[in-house]
C-alpha atoms as a PDB file:
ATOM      1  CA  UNK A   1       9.706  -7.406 -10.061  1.00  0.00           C
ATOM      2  CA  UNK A   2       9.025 -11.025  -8.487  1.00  0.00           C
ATOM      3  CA  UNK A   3       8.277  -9.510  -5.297  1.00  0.00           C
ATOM      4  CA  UNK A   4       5.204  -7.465  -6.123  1.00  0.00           C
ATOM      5  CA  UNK A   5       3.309 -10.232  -7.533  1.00  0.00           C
ATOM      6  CA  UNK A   6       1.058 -10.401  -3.495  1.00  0.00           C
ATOM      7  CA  UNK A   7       0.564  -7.150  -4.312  1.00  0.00           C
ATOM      8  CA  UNK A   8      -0.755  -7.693  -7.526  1.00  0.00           C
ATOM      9  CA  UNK A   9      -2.666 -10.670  -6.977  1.00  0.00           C
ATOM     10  CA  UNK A  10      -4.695  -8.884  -4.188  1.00  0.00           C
ATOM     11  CA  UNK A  11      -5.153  -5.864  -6.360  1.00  0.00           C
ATOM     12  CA  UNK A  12      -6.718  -8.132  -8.875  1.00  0.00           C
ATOM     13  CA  UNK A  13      -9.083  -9.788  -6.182  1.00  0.00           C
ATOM     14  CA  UNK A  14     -10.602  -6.416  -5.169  1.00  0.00           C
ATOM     15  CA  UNK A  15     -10.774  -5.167  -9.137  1.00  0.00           C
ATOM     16  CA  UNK A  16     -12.519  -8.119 -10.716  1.00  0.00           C
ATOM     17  CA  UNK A  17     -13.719 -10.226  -7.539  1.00  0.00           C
ATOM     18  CA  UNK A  18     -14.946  -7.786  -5.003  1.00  0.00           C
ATOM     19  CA  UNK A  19     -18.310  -5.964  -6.178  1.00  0.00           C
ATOM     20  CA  UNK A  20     -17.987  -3.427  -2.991  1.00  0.00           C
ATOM     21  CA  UNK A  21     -16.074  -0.331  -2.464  1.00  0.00           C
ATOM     22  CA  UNK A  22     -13.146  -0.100  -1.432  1.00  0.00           C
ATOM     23  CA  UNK A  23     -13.828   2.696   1.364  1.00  0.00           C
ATOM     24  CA  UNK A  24     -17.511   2.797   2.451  1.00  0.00           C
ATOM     25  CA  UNK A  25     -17.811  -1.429   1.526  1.00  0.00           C
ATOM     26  CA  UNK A  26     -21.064  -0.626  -0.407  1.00  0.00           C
ATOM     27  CA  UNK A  27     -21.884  -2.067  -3.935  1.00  0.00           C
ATOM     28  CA  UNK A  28     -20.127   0.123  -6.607  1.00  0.00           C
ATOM     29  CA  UNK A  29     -22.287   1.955  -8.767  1.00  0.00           C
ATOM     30  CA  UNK A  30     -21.520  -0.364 -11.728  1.00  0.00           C
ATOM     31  CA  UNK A  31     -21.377  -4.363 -10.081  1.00  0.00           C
ATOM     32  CA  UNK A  32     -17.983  -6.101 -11.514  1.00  0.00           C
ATOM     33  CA  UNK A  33     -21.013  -9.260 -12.364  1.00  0.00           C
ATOM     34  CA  UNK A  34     -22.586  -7.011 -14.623  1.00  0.00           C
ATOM     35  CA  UNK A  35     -18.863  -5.780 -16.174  1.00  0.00           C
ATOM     36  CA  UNK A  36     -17.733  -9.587 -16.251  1.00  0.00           C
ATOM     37  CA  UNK A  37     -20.891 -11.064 -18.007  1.00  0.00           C
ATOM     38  CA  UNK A  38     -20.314  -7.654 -20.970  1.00  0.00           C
ATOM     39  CA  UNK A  39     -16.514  -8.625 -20.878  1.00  0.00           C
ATOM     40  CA  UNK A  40     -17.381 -12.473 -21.422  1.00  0.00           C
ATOM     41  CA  UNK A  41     -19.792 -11.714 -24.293  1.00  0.00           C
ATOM     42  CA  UNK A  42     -16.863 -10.428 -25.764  1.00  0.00           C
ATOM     43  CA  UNK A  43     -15.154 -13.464 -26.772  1.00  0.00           C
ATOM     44  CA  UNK A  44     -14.862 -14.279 -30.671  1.00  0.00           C
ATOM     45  CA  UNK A  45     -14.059 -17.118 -32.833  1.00  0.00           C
ATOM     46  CA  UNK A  46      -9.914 -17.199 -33.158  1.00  0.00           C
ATOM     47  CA  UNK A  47     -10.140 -18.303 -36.751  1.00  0.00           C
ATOM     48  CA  UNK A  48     -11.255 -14.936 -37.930  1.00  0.00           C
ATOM     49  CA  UNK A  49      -8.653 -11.850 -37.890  1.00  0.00           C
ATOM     50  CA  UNK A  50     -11.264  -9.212 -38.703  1.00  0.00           C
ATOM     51  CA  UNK A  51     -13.500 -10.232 -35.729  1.00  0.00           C
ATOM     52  CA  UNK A  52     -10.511 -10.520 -33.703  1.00  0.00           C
ATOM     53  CA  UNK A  53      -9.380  -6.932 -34.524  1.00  0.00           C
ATOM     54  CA  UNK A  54     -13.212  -5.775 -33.459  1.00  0.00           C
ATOM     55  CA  UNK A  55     -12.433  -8.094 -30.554  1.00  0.00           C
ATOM     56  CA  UNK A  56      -9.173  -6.300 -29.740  1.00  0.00           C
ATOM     57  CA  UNK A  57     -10.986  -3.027 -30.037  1.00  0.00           C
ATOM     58  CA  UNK A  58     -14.076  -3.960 -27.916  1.00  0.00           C
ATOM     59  CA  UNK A  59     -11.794  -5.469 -25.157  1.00  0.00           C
ATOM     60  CA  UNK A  60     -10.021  -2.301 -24.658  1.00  0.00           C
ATOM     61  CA  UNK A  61     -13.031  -0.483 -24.101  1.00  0.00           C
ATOM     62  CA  UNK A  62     -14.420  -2.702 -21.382  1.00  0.00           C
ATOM     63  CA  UNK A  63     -11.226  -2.994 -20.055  1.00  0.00           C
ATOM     64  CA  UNK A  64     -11.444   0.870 -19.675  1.00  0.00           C
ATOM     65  CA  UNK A  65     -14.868   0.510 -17.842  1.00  0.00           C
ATOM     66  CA  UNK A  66     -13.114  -2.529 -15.375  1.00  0.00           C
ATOM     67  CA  UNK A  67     -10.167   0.003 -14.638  1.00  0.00           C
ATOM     68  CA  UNK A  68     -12.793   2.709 -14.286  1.00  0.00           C
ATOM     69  CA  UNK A  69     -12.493   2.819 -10.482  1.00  0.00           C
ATOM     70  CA  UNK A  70     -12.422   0.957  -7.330  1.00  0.00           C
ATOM     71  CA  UNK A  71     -14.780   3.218  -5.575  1.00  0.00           C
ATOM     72  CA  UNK A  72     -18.255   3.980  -5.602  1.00  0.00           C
ATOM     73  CA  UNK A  73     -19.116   7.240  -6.938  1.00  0.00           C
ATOM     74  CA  UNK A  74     -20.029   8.904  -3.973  1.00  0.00           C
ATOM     75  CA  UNK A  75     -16.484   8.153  -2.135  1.00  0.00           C
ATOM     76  CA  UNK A  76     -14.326   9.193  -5.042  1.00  0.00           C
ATOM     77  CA  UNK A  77     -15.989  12.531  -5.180  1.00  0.00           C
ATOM     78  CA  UNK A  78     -15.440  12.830  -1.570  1.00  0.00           C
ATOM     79  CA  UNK A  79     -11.628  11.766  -1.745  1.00  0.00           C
ATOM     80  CA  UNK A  80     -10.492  12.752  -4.961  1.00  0.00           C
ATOM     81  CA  UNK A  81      -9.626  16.853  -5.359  1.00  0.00           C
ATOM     82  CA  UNK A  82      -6.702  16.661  -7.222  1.00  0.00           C
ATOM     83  CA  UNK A  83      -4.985  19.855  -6.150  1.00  0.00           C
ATOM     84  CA  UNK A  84      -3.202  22.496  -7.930  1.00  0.00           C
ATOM     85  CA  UNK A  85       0.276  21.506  -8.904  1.00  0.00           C
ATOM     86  CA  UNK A  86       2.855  23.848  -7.145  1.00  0.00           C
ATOM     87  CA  UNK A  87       6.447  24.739  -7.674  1.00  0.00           C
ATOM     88  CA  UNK A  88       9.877  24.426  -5.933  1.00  0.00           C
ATOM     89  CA  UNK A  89      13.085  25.593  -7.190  1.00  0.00           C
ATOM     90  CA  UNK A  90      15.553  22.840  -8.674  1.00  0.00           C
ATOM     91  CA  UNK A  91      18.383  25.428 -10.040  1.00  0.00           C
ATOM     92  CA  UNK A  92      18.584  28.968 -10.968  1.00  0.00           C
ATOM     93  CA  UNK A  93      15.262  29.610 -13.387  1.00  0.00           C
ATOM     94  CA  UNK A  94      14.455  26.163 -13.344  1.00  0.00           C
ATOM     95  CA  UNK A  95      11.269  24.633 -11.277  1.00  0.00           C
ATOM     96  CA  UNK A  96       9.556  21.651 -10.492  1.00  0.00           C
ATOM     97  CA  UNK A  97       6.138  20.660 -11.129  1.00  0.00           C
ATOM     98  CA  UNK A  98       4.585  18.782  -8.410  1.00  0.00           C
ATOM     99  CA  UNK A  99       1.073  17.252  -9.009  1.00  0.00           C
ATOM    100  CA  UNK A 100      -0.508  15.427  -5.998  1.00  0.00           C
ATOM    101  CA  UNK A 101      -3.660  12.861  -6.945  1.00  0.00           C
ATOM    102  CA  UNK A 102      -5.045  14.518  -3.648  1.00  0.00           C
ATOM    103  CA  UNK A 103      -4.920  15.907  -0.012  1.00  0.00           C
ATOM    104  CA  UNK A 104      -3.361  13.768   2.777  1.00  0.00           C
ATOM    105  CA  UNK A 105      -6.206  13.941   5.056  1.00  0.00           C
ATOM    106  CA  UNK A 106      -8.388  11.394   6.112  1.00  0.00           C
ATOM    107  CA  UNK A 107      -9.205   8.985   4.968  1.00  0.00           C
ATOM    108  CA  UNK A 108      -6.399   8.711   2.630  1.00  0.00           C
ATOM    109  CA  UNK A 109      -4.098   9.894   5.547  1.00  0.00           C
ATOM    110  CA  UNK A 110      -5.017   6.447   7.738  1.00  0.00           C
ATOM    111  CA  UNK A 111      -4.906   4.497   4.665  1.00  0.00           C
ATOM    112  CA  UNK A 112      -1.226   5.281   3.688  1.00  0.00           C
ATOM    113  CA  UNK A 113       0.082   5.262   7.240  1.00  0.00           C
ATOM    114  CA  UNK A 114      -1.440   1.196   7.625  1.00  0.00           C
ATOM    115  CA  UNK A 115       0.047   0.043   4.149  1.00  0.00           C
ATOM    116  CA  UNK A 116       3.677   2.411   4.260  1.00  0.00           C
ATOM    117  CA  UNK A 117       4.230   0.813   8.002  1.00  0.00           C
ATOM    118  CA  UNK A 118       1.881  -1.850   8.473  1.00  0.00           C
ATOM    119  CA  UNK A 119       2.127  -3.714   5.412  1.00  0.00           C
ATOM    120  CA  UNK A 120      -1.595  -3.530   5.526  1.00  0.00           C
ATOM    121  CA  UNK A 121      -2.688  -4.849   2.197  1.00  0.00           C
ATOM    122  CA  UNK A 122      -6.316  -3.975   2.692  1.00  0.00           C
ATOM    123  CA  UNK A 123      -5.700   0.051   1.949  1.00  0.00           C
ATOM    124  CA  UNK A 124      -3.507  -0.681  -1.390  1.00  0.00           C
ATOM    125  CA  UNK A 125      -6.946  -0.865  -3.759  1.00  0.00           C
ATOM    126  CA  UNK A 126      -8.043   2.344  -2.392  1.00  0.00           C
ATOM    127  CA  UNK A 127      -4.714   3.979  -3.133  1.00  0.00           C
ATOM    128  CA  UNK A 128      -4.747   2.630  -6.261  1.00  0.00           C
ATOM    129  CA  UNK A 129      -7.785   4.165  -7.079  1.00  0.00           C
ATOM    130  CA  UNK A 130      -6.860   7.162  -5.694  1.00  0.00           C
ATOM    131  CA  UNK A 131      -3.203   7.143  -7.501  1.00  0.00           C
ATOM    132  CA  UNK A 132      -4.971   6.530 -11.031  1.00  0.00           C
ATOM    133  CA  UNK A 133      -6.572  10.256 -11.039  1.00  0.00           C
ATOM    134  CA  UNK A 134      -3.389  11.214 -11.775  1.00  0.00           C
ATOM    135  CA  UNK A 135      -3.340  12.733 -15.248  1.00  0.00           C
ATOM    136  CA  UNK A 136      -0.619  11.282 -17.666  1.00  0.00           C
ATOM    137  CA  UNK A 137       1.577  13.775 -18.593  1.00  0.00           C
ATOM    138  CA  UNK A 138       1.293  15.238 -22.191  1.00  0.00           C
ATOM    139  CA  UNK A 139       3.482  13.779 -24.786  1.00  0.00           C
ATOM    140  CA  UNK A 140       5.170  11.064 -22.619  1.00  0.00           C
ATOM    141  CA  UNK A 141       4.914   7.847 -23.625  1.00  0.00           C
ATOM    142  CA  UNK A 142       7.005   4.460 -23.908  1.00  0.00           C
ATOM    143  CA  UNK A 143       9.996   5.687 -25.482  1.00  0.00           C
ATOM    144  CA  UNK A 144      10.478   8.976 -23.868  1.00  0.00           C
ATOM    145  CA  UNK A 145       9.639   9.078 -20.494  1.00  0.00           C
ATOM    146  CA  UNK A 146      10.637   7.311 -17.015  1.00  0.00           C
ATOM    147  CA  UNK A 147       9.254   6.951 -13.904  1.00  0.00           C
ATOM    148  CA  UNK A 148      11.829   7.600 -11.304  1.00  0.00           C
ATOM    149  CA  UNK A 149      10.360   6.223  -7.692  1.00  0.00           C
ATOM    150  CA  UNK A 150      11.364   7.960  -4.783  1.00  0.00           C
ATOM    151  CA  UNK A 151      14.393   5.739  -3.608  1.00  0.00           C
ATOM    152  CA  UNK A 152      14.618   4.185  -0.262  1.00  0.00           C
ATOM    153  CA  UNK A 153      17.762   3.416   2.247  1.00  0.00           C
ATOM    154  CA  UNK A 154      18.854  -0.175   2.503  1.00  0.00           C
ATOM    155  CA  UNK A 155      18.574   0.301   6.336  1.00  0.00           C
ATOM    156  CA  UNK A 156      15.041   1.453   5.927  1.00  0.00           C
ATOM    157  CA  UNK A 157      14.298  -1.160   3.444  1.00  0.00           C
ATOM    158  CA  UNK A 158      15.524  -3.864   6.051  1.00  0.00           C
ATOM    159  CA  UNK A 159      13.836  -2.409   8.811  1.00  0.00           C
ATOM    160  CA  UNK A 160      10.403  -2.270   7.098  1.00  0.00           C
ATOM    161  CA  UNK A 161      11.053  -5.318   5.015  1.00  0.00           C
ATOM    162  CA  UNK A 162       9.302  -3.800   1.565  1.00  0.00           C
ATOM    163  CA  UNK A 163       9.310  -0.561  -0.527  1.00  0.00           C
ATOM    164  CA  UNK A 164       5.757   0.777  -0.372  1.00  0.00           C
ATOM    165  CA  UNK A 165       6.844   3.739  -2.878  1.00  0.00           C
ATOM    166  CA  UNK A 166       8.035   1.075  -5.264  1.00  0.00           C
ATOM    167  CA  UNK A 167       5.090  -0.692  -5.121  1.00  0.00           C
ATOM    168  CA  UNK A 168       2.703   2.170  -5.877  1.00  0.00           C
ATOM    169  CA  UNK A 169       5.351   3.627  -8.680  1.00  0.00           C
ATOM    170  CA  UNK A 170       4.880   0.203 -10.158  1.00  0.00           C
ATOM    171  CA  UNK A 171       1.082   0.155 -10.365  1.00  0.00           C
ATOM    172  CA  UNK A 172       1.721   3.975 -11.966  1.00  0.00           C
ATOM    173  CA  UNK A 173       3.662   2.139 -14.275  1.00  0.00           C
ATOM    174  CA  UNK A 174       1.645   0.053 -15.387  1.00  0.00           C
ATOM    175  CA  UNK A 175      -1.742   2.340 -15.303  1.00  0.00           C
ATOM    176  CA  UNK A 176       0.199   5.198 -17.271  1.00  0.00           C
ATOM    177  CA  UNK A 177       2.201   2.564 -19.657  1.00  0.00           C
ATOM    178  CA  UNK A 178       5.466   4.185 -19.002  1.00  0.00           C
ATOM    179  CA  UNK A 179       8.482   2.337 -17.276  1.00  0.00           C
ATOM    180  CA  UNK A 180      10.400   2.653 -14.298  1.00  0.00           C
ATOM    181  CA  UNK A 181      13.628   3.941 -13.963  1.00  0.00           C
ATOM    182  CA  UNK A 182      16.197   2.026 -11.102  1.00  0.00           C
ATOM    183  CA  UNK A 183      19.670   5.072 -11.682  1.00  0.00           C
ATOM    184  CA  UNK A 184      18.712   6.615  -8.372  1.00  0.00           C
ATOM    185  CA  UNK A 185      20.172   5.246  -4.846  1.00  0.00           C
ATOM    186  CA  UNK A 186      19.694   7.150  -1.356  1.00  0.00           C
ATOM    187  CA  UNK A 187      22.431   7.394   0.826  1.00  0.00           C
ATOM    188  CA  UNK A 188      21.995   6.267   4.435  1.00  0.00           C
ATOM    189  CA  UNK A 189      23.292   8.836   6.273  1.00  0.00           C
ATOM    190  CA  UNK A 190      20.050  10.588   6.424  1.00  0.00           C
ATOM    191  CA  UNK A 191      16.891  10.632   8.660  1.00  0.00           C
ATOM    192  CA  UNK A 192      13.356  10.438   8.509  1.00  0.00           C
ATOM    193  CA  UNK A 193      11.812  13.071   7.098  1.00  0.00           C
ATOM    194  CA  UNK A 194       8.330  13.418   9.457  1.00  0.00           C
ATOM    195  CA  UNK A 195       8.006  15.746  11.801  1.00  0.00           C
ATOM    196  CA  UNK A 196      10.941  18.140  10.514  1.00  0.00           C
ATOM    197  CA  UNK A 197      10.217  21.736   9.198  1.00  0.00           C
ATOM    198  CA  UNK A 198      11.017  22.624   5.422  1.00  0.00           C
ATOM    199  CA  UNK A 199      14.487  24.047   6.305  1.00  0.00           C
ATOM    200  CA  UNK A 200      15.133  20.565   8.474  1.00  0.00           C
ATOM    201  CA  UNK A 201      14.196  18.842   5.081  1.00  0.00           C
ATOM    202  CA  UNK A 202      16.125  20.395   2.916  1.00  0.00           C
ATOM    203  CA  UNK A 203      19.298  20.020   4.922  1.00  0.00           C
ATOM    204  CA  UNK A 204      18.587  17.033   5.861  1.00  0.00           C
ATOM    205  CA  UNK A 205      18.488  15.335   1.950  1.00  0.00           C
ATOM    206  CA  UNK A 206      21.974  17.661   1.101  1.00  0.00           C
ATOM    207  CA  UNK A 207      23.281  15.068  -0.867  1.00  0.00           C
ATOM    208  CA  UNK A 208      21.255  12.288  -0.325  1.00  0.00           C
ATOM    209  CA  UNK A 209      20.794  11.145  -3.940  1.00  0.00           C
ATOM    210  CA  UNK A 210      23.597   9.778  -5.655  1.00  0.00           C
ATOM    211  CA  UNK A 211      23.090   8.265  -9.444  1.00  0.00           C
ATOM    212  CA  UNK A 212      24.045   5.223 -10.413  1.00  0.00           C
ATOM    213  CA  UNK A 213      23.360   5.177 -13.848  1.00  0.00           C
ATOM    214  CA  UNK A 214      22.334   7.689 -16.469  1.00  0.00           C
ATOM    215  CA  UNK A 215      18.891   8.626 -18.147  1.00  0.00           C
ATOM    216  CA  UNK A 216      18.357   7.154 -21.480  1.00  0.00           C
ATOM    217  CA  UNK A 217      15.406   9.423 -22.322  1.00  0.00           C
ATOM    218  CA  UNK A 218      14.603  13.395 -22.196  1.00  0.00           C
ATOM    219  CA  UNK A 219      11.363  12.990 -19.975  1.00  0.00           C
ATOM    220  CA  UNK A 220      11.603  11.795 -15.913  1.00  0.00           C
ATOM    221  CA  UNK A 221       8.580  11.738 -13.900  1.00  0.00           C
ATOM    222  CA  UNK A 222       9.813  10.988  -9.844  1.00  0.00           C
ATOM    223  CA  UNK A 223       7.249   9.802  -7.902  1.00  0.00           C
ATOM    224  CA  UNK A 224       6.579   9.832  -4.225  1.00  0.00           C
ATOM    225  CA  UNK A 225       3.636   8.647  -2.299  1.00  0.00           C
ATOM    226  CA  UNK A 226       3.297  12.128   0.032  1.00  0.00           C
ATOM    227  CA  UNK A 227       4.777  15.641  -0.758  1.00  0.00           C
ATOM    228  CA  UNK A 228       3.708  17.500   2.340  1.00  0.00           C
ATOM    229  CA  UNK A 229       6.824  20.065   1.624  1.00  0.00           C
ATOM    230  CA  UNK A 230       7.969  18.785  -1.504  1.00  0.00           C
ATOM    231  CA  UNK A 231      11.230  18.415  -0.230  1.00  0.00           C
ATOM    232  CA  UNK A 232      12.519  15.088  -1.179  1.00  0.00           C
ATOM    233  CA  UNK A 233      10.984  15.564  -4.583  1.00  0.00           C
ATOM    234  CA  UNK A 234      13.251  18.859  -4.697  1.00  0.00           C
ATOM    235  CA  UNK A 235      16.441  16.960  -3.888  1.00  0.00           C
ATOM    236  CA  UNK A 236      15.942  14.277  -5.956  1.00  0.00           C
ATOM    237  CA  UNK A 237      15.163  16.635  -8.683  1.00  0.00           C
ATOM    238  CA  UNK A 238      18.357  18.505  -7.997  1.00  0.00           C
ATOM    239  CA  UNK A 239      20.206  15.681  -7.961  1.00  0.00           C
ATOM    240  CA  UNK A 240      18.703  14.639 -11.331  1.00  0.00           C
ATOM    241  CA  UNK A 241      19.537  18.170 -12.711  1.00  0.00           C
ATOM    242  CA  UNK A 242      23.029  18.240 -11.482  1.00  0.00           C
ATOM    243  CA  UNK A 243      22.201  21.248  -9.187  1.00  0.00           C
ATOM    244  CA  UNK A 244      23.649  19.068  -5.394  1.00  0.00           C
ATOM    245  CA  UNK A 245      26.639  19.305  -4.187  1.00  0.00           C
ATOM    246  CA  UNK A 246      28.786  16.025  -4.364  1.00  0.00           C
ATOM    247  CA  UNK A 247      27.435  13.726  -7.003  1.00  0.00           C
ATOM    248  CA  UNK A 248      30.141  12.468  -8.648  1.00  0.00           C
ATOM    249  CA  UNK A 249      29.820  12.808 -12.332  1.00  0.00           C
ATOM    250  CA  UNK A 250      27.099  15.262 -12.413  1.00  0.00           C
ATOM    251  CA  UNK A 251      29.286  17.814 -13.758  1.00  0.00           C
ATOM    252  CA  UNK A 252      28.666  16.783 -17.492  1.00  0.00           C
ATOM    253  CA  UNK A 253      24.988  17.292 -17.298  1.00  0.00           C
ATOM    254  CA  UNK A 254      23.339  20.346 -18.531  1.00  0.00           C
ATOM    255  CA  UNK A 255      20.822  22.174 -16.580  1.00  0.00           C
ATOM    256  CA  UNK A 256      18.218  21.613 -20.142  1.00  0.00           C
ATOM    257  CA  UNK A 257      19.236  17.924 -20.455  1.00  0.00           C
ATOM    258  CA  UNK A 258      16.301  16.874 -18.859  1.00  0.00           C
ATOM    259  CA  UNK A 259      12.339  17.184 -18.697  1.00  0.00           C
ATOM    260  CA  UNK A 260      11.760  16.726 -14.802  1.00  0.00           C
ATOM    261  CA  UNK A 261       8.156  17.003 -13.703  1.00  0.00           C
ATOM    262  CA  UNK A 262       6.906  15.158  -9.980  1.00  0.00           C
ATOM    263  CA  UNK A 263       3.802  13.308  -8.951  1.00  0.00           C
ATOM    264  CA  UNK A 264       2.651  12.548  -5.621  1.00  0.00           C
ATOM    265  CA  UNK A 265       0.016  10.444  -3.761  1.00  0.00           C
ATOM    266  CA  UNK A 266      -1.201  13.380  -1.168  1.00  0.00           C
ATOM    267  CA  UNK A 267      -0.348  16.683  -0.744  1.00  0.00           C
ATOM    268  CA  UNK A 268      -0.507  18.466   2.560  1.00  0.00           C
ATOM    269  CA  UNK A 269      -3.946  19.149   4.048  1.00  0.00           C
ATOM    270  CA  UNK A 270      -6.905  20.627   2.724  1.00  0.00           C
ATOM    271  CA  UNK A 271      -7.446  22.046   5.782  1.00  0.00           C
END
């Protein structure tokens, strides 16, 4: 993962070196100075285990304040609404979850537009912040459970020159301790999904998704930055459940094999 480490680097300036939100560019209700000088007060003799386990223990709860947020409190309430999860069919009996972190309105709307096609680095701390409300998922863990990104075409990914969906699927990763998953490639005969109607969607990503590989675990969590239909999450959960048409090899898996739940960035409109 060479290639996020800009990414990274930036999100670390705006966590631990910027003091002001993210959105409104006022001070954050707890300054990072006060968080740093606590964090630093931390630091123990290394010639002591016990301390060092208290260390160990004390870190982890600062480091839970530092990762608190990247707003002030008064723009995450007025962002954040995680909405009610809703449901589209994946096989006969058999539906998917979706859970957004919130609505795709503004400003969250602007924000993903500038850093999906813009490369504009300045919106990716705010959706972080906004992609961390999302509630881990009960009993996944390590071991279990994979995050399956929303793949991308290589002609898209040469036109636009980066993955913005693996770049936020990565910082889930890493927020929710639970790895990615590369088994998925999209086919390139498709189109863009904006501006078509459900039914365009949904014929539009017949057989899109072809696996490459095959799940080592029970659990997969896909990931997409915005479900406004939930379409692509449906195909790629289809394709995942062995419910498309033409995926070779599919034929072997079981519609109970798998534990599919998805998680999205935004979510329609509140409006």
């Amino acid at each position: 993962m060479r290639h996020l480490a800009p990414y990274q680097t930036g999100l670390w300036l705006a966590e631990y070196g910027d003091i002001r939100c993210q959105l409104c560019r006022l001070y954050r209700s707890t300054p990072q100075s006060q968080l740093l000088q606590n964090h630093s007060s931390l630091i123990l003799p290394n010639n002591s285990p016990s301390k060092q386990s208290l260390f160990i223990k004390l870190r982890q709860r600062f480091n839970g304040r530092f990762h608190s947020g990247l707003l002030c409190t008064r723009c995450h309430h007025s962002i954040v609404w995680l909405p009610k999860p809703f449901d589209v069919d994946i096989a006969a009996g058999k539906a998917l979850s979706i859970q957004a972190a919130t609505y795709y309105d503004y400003p969250i709307r602007q924000a993903i537009r500038a850093f999906k096609h813009h490369e504009d680095m300045t919106k990716l701390p705010l959706l972080l912040h906004v992609l961390r409300q999302l509630p881990r998922p009960n009993g996944c863990h390590y071991d279990n459970s994979v995050i399956v990104a929303m793949p991308t075409t290589e002609q898209r990914l040469v036109k636009r020159g980066f993955d913005p969906v693996s770049i936020l699927a990565a910082q889930l990763s890493k927020h929710w301790h639970i790895p990615l998953w590369h088994g998925v490639q999209r086919i390139d005969n498709t189109v863009s999904q904006q501006g078509l109607t459900r039914a365009e969607r949904l014929g539009n990503l017949d057989n899109a998704f072809a696996l490459v590989d095959t799940p080592l675990v029970k659990r997969l969590l896909l990931f997409d930055d915005v479900a406004t239909t939930g379409a692509s999450l449906q195909a790629l959960g289809r394709a995942l459940n062995g419910q498309s048409k033409g995926i070779a090899g599919m034929n072997s898996l079981t519609s109970h094999q798998y534990d599919i739940s998805a998680y999205a960035l935004a979510h329609g409109s509140q409006t």
